[in-house]
Each structure stands twice: as C-alpha cells, then as structure tokens.
Protein backbone atom coordinates (compact mmCIF):
# COMPACT_ATOMS: atom_id res chain seq x y z
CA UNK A 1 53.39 1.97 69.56
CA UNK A 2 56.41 3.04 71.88
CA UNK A 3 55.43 0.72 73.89
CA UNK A 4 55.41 -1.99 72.33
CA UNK A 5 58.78 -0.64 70.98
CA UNK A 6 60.13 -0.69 74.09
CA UNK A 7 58.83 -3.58 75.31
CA UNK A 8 60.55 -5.35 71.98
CA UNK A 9 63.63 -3.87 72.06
CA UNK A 10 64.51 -4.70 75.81
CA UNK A 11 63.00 -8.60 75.53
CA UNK A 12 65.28 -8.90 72.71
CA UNK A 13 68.56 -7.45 74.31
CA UNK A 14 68.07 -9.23 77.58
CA UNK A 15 67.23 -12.20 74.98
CA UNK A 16 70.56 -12.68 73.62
CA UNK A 17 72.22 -11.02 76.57
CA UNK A 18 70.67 -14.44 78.68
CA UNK A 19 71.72 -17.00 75.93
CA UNK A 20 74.72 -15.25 75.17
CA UNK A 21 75.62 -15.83 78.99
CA UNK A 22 73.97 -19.45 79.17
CA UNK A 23 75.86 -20.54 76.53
CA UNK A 24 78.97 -19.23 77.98
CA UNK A 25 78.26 -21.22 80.99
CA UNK A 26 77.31 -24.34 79.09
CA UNK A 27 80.50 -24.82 77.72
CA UNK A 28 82.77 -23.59 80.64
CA UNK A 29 80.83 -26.90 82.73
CA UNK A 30 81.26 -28.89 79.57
CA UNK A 31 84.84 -28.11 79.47
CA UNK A 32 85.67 -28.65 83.09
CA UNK A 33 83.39 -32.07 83.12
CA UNK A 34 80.90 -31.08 85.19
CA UNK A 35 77.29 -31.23 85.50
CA UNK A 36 75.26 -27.77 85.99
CA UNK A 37 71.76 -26.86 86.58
CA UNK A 38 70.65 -22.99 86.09
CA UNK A 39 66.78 -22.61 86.72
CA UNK A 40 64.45 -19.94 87.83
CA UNK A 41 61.76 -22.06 90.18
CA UNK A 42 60.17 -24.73 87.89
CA UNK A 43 61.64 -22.64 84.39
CA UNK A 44 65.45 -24.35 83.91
CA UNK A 45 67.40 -21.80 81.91
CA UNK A 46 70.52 -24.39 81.08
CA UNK A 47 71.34 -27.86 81.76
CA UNK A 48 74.54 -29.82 81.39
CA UNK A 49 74.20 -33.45 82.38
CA UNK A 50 77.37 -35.64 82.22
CA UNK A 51 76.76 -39.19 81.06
CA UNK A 52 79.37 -41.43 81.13
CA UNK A 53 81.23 -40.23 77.34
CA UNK A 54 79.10 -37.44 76.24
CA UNK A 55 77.07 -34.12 77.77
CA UNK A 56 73.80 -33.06 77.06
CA UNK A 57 73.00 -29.56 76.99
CA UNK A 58 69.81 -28.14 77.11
CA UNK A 59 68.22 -24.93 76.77
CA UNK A 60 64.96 -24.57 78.06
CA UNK A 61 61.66 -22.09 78.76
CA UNK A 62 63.68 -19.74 81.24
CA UNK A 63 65.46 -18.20 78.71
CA UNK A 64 61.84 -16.92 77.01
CA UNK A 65 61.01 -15.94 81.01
CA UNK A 66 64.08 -13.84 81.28
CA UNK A 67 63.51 -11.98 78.17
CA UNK A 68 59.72 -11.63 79.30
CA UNK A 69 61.15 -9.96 82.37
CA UNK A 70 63.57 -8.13 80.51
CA UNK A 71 61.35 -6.66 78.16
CA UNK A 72 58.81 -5.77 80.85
CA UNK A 73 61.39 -3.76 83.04
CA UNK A 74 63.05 -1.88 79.97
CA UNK A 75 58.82 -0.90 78.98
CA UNK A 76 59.02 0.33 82.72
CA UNK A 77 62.06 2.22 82.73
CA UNK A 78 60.99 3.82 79.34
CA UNK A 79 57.16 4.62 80.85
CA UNK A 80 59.00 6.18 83.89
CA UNK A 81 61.39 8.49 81.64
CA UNK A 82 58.66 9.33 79.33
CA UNK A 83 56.50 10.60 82.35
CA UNK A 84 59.66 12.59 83.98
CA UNK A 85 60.40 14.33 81.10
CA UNK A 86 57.02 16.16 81.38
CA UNK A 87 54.00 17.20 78.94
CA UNK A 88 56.61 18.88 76.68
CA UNK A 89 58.73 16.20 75.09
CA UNK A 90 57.89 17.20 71.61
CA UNK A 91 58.21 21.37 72.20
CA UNK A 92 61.85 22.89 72.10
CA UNK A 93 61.83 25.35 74.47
C-alpha cells in the first residue's frame, strides 16, 4: 500500500507540475506568434501550430508519460529511503 502511495502521489505532482509548465509554454508561443513543438520521441507533450488567424494548441499522451515517469522515480526514491532507514522504522529507540 505505500507503494502504491508513493507511486500516486509523485505521478500526480509531476502531473500538474508538467501541465502546469506546458501550459505556461503554450501561451508564451501563442503570445509571441510562434509555432512550438515539445515531444518526448514519438509522445508530443504540447503543440502550438499557427494558421494563418488562429493557433491550435494541443495537449497530447506525453504529459500521461511524464507523470508515468514521475511517479515511478518518486516510488524509487521512497523504496530507497525506506530501505536506508533500516529494519527499525517503526521502533523509537
């Protein structure tokens, strides 16, 4: 169950950290007229295409992939403190 805590609790920080940030850069390329393309590989985080009056933004499946990874390195971090901290995490001594 801590865990899966973890796991949770760091996919959903990075989650909004990422969109938080993506949005950010959405309308910063929006405001300046620009096109921009954020992708990790094949997975495109944001997309701002100009056409010739309007911009499209989109969101897409890299966002879910960055709070995948997110969530996998905070389970990490939490597996690698828990195992530090020794057989007596529960004991005061």
């Amino acid at each position: 169950m801590r865990d899966l805590k973890a796991f949770a609790l760091g996919a959903v920080a990075v989650a909004v950290l990422a969109y938080t940030i993506a949005a950010a850069l959405a309308v910063t390329a929006q405001a300046a007229g620009r096109s921009l393309d954020v992708a990790l590989g094949p997975f495109v985080v944001v997309s701002v295409a100009r056409e010739t009056t309007t911009a499209v933004t989109t969101f897409g499946s890299g966002l879910f992939l960055v709070a995948l990874l997110g969530g996998i390195a905070n389970l990490a971090a939490a597996q690698l403190i828990r195992h530090r901290s020794g057989r007596h995490r529960d004991r005061v001594e």
